[in-house]
PDB file of N, CA and C in Angstrom:
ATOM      1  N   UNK A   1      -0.120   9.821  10.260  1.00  0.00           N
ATOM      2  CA  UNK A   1       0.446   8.671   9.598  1.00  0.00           C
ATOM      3  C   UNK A   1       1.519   9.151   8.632  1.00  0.00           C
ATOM      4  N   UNK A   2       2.795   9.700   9.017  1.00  0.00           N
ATOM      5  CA  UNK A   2       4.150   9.564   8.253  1.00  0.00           C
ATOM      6  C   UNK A   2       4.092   8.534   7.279  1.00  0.00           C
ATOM      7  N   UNK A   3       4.393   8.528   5.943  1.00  0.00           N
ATOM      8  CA  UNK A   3       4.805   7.815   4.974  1.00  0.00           C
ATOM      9  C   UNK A   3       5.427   8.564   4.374  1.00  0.00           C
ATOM     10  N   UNK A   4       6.448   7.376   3.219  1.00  0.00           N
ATOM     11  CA  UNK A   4       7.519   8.124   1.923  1.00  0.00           C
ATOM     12  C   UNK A   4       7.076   7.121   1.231  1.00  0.00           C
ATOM     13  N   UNK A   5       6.807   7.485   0.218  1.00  0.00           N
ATOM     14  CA  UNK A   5       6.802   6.707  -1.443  1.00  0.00           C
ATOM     15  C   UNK A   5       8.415   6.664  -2.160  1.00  0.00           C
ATOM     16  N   UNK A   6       8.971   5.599  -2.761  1.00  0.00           N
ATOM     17  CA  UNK A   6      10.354   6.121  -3.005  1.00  0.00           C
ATOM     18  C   UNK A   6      10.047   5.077  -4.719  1.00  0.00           C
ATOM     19  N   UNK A   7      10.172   5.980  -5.608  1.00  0.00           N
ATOM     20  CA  UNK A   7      10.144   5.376  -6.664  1.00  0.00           C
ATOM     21  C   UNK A   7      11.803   4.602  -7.794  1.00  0.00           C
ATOM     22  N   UNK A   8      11.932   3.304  -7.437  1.00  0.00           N
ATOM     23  CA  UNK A   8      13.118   2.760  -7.680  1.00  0.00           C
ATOM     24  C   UNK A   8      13.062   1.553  -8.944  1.00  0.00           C
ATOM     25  N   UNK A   9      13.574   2.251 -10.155  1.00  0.00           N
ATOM     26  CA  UNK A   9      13.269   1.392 -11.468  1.00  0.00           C
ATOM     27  C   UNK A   9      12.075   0.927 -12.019  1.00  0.00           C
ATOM     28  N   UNK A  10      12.027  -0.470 -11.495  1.00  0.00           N
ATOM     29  CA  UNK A  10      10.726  -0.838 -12.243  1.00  0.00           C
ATOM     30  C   UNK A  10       9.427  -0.900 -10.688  1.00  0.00           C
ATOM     31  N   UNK A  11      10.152  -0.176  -9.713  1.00  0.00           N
ATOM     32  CA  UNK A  11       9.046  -0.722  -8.400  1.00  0.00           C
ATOM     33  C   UNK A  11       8.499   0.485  -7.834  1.00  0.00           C
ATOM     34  N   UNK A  12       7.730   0.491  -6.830  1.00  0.00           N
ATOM     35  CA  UNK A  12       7.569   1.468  -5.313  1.00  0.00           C
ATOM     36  C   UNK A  12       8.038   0.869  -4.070  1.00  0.00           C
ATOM     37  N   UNK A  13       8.594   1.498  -3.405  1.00  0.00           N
ATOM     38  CA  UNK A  13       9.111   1.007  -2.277  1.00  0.00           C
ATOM     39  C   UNK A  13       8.033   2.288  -1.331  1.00  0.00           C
ATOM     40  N   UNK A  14       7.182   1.784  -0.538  1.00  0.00           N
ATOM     41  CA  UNK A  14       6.651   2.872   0.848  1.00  0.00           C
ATOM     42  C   UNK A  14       6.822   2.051   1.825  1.00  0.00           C
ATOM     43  N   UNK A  15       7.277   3.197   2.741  1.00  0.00           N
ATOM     44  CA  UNK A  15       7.310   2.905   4.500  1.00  0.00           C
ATOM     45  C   UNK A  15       5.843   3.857   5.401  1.00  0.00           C
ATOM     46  N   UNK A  16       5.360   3.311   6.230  1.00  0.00           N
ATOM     47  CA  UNK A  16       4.340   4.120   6.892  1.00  0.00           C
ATOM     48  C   UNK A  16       4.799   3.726   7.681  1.00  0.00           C
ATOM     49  N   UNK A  17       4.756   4.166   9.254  1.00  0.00           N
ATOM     50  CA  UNK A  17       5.377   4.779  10.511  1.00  0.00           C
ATOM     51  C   UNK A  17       3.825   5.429  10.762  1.00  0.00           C
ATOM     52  N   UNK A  18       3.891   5.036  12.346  1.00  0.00           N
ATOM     53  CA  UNK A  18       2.712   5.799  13.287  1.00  0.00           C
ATOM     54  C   UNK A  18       1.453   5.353  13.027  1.00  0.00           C
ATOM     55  N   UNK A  19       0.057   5.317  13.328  1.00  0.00           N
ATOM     56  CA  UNK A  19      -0.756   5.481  13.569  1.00  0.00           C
ATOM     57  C   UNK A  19      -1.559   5.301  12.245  1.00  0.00           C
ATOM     58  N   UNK A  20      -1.630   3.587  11.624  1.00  0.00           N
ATOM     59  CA  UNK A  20      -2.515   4.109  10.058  1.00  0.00           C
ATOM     60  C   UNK A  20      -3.986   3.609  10.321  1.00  0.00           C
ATOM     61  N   UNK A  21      -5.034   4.792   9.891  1.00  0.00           N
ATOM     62  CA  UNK A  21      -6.581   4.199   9.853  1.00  0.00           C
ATOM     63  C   UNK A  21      -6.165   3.846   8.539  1.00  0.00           C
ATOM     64  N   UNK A  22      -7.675   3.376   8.609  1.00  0.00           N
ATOM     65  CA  UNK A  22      -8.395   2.881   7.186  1.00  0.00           C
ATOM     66  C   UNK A  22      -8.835   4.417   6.122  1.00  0.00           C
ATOM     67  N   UNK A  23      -9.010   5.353   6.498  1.00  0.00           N
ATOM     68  CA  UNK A  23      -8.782   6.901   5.865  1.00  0.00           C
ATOM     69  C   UNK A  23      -7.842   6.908   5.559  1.00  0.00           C
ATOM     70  N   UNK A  24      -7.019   7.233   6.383  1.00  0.00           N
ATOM     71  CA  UNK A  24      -5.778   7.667   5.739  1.00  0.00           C
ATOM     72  C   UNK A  24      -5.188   6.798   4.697  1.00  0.00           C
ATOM     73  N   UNK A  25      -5.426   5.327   4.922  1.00  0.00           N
ATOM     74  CA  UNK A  25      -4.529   4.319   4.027  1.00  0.00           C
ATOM     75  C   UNK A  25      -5.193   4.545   2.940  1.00  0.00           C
ATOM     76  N   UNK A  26      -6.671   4.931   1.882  1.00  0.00           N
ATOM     77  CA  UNK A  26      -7.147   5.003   1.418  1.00  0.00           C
ATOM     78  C   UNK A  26      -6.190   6.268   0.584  1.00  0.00           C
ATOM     79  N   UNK A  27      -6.528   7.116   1.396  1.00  0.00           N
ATOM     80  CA  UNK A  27      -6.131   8.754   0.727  1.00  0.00           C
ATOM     81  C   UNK A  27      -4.398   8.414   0.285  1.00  0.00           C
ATOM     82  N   UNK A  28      -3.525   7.421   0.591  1.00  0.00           N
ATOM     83  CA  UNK A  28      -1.993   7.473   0.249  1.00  0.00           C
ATOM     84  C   UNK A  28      -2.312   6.483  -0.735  1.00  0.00           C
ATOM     85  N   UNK A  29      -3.024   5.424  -0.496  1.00  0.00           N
ATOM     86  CA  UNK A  29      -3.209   4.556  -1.715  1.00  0.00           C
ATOM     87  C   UNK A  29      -3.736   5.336  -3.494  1.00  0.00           C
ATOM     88  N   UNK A  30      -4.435   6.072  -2.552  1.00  0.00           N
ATOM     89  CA  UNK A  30      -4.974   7.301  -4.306  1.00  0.00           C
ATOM     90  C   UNK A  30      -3.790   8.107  -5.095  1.00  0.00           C
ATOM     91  N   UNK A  31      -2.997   8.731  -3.834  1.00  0.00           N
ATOM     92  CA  UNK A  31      -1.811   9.128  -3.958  1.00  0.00           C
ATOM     93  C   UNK A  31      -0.480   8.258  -4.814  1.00  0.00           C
ATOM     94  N   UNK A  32      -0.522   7.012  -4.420  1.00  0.00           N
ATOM     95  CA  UNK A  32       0.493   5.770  -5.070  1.00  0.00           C
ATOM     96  C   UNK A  32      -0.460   5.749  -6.593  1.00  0.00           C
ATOM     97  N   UNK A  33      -1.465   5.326  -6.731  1.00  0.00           N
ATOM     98  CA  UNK A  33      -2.204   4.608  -7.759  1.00  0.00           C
ATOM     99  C   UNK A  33      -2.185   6.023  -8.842  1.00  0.00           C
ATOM    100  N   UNK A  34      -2.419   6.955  -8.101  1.00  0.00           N
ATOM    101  CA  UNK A  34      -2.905   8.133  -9.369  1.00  0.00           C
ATOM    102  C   UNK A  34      -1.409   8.878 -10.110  1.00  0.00           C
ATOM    103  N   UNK A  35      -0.244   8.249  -9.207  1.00  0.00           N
ATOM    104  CA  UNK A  35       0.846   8.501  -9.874  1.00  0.00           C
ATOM    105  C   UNK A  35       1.283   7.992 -11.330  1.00  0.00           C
ATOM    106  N   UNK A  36       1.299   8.933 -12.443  1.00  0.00           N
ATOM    107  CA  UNK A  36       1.791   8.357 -13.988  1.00  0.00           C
ATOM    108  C   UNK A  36       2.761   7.474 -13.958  1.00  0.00           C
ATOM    109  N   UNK A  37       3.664   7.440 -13.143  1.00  0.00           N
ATOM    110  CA  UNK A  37       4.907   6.050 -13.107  1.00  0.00           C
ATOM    111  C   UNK A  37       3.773   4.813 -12.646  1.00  0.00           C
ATOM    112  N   UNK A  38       2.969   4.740 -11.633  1.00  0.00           N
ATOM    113  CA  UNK A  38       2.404   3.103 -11.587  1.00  0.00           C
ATOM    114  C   UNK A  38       1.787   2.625 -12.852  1.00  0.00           C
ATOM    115  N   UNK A  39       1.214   2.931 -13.467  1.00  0.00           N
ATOM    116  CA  UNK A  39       1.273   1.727 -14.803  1.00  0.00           C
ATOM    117  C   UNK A  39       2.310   0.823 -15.348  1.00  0.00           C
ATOM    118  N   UNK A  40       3.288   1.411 -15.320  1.00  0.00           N
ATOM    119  CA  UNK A  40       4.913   1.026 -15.619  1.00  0.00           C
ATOM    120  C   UNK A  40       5.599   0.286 -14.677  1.00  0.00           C
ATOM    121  N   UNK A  41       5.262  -0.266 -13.328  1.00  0.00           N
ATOM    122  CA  UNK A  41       6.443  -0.762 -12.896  1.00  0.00           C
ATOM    123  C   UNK A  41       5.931  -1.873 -12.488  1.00  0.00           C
ATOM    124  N   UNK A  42       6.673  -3.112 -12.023  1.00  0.00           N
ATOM    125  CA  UNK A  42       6.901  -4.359 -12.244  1.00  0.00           C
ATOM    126  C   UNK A  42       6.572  -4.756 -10.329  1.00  0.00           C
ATOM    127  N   UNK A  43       6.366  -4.284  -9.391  1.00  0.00           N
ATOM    128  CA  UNK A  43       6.007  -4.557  -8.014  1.00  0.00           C
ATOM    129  C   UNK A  43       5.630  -3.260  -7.313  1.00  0.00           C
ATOM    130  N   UNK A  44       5.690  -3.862  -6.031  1.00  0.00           N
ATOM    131  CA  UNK A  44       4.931  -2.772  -4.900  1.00  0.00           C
ATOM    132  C   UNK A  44       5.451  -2.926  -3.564  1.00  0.00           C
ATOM    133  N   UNK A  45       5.982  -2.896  -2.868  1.00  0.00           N
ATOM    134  CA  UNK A  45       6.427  -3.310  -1.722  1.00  0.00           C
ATOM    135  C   UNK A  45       6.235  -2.343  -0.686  1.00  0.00           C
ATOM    136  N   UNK A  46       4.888  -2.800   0.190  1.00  0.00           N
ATOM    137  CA  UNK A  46       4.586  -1.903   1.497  1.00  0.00           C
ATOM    138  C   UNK A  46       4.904  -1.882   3.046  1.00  0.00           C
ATOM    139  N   UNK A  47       5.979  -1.546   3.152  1.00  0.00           N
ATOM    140  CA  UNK A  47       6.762  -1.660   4.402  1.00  0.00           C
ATOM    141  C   UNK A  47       5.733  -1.065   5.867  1.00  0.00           C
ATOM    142  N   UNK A  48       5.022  -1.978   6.576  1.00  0.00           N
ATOM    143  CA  UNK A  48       4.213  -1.340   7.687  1.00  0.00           C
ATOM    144  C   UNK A  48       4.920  -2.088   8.791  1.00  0.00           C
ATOM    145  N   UNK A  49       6.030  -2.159   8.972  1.00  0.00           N
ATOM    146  CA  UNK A  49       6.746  -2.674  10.165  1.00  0.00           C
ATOM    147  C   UNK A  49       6.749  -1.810  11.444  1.00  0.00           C
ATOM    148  N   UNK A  50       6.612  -0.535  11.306  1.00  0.00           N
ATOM    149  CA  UNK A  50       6.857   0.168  11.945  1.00  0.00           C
ATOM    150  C   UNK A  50       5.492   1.169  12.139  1.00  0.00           C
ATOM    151  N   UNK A  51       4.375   0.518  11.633  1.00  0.00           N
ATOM    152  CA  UNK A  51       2.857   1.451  11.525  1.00  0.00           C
ATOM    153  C   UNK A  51       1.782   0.649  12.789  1.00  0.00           C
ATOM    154  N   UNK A  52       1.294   1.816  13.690  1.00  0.00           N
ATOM    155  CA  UNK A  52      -0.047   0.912  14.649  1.00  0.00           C
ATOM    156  C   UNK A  52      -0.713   0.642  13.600  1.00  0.00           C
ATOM    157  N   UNK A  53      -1.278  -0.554  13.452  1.00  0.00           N
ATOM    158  CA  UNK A  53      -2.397  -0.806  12.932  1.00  0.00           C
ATOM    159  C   UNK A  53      -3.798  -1.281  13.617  1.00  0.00           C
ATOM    160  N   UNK A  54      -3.525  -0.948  14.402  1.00  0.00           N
ATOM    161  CA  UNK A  54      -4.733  -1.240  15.707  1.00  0.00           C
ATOM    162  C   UNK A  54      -5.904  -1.184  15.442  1.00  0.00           C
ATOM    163  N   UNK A  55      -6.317  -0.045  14.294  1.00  0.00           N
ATOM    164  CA  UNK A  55      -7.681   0.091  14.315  1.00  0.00           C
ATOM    165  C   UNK A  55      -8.032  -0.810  13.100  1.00  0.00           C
ATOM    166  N   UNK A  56      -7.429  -1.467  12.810  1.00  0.00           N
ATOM    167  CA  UNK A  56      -7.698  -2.360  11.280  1.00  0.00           C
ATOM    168  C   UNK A  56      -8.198  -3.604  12.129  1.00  0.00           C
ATOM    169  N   UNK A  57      -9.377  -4.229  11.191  1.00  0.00           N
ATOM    170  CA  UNK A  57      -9.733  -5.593  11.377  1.00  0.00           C
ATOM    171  C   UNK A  57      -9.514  -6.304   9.931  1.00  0.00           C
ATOM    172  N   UNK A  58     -10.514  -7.655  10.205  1.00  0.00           N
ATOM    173  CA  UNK A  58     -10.306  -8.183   9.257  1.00  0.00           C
ATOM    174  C   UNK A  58     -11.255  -7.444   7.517  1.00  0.00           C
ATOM    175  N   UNK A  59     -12.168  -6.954   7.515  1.00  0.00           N
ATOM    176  CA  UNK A  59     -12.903  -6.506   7.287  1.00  0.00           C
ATOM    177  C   UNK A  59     -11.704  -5.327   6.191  1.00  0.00           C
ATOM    178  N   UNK A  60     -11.348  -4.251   7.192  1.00  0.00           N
ATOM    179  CA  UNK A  60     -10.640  -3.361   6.496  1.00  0.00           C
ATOM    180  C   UNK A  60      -9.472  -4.043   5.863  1.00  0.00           C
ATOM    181  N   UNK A  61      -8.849  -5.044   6.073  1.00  0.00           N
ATOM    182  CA  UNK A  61      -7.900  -5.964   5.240  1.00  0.00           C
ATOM    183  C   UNK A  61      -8.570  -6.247   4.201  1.00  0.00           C
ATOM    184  N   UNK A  62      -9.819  -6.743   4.041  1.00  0.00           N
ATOM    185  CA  UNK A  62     -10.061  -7.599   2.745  1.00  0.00           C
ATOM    186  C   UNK A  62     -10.800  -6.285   1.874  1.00  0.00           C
ATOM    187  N   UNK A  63     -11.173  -4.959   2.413  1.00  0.00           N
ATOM    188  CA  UNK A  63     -11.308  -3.670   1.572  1.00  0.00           C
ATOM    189  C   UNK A  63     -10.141  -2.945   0.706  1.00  0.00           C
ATOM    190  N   UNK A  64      -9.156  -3.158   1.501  1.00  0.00           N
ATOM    191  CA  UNK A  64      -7.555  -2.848   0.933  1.00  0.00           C
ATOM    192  C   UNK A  64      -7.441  -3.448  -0.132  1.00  0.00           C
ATOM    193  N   UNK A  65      -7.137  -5.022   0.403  1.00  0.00           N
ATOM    194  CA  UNK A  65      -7.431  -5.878  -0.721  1.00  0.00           C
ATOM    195  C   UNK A  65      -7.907  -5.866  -2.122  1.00  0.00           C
ATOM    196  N   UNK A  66      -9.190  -5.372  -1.955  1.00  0.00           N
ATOM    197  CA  UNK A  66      -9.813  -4.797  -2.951  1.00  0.00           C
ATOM    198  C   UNK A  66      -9.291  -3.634  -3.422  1.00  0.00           C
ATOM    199  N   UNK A  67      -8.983  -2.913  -2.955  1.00  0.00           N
ATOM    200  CA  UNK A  67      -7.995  -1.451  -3.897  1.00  0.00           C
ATOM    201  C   UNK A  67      -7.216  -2.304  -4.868  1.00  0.00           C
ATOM    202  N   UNK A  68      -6.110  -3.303  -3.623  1.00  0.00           N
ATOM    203  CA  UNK A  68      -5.038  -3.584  -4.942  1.00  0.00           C
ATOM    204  C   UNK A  68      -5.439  -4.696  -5.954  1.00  0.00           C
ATOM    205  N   UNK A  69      -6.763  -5.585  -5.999  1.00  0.00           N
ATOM    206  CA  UNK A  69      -7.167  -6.050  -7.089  1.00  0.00           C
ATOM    207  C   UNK A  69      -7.396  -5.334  -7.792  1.00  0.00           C
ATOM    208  N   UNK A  70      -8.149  -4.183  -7.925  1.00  0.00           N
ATOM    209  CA  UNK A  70      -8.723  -2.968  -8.895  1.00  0.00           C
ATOM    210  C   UNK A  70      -7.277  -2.384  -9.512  1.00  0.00           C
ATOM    211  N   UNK A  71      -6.793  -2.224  -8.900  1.00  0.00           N
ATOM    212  CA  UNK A  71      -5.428  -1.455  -9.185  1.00  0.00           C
ATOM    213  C   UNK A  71      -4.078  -2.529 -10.127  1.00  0.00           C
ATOM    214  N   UNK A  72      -5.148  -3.791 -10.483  1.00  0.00           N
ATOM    215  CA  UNK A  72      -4.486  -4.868 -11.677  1.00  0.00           C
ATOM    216  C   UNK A  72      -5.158  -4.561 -12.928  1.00  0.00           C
ATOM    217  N   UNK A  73      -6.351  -3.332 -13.233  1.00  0.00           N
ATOM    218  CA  UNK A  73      -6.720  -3.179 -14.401  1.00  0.00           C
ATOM    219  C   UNK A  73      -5.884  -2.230 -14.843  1.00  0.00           C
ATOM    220  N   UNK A  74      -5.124  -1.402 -14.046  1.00  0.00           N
ATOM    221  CA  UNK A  74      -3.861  -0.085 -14.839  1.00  0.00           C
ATOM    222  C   UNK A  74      -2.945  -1.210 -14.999  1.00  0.00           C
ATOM    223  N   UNK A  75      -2.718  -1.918 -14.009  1.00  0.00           N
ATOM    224  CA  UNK A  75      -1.066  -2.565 -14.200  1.00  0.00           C
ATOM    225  C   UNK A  75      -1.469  -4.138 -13.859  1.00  0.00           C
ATOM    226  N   UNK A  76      -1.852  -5.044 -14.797  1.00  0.00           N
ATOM    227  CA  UNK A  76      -1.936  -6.540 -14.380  1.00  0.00           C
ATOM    228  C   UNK A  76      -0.625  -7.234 -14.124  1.00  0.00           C
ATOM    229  N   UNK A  77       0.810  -6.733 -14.557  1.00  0.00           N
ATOM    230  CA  UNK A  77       1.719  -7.162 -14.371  1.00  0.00           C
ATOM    231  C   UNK A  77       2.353  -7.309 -12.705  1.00  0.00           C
ATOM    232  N   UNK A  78       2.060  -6.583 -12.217  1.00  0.00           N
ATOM    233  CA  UNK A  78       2.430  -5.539 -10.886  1.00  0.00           C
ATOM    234  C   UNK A  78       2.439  -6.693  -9.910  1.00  0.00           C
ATOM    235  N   UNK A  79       3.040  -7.064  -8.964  1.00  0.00           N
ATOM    236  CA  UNK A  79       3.456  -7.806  -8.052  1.00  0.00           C
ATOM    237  C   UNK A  79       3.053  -6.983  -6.576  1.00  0.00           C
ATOM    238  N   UNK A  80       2.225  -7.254  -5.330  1.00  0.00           N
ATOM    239  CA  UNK A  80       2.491  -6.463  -4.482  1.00  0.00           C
ATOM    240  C   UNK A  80       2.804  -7.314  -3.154  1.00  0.00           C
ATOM    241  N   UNK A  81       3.607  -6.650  -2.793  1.00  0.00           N
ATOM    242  CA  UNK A  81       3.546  -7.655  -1.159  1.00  0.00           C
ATOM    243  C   UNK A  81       3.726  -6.397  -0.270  1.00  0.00           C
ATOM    244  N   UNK A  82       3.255  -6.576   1.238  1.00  0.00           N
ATOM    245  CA  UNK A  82       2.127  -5.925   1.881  1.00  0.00           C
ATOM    246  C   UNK A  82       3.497  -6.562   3.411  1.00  0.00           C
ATOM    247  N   UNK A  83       4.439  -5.670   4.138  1.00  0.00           N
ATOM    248  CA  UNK A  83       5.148  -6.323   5.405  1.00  0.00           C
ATOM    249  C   UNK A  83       4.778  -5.923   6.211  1.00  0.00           C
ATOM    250  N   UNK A  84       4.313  -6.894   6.914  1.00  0.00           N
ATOM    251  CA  UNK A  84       3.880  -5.984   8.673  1.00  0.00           C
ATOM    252  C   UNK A  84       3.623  -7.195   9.452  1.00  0.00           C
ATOM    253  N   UNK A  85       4.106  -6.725  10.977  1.00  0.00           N
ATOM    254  CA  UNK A  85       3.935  -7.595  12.128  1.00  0.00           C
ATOM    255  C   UNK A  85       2.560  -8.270  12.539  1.00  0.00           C
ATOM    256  N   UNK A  86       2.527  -9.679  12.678  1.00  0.00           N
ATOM    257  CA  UNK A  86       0.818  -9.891  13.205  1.00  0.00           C
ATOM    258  C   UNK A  86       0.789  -9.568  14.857  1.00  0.00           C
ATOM    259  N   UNK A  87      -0.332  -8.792  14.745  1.00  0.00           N
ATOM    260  CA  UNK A  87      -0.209  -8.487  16.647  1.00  0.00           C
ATOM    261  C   UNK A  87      -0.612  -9.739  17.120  1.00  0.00           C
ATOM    262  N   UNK A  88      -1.253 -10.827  16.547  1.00  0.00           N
ATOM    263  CA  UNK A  88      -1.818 -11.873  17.122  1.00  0.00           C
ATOM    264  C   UNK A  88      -1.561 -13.474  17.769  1.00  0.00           C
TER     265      UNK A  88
END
């Protein structure tokens, strides 16, 4: 699972490309969150246009979910929106 984190003013901009489990999205999400700039910035924008997400159900959506509610006690300000194709 290729990803870039690109840190721009007050935001994050990531792209993931290829093949994302529910592991791996976990382990880049620790990676984004445990960075000293996320307390500080004002959105989140997760570009999965270009990521299989095949092995995700609904289940692992509403666990994610839960990361980025938790992840409103460092930063309650924080805006996130989440882009990706519905296979359905």
């Amino acid at each position: 699972m290729p990803y870039t984190i690109k840190w721009i003013d007050r935001g994050v901009y990531t792209k993931t490309t290829g093949k994302l489990t529910f592991n791996e999205n976990i382990k880049y999400v620790g990676e984004l969150y445990g960075d000293r700039r996320f307390e500080d910035i004002d959105f989140q924008i997760s570009d999965l246009l270009e990521a299989d997400m095949s092995d995700f159900n609904e289940e692992s959506a509403k666990r994610i979910g839960e990361f980025d509610k938790i992840s409103t006690v460092w930063n309650p300000k924080m805006k996130v929106a989440h882009i990706a194709i519905d296979p359905g």
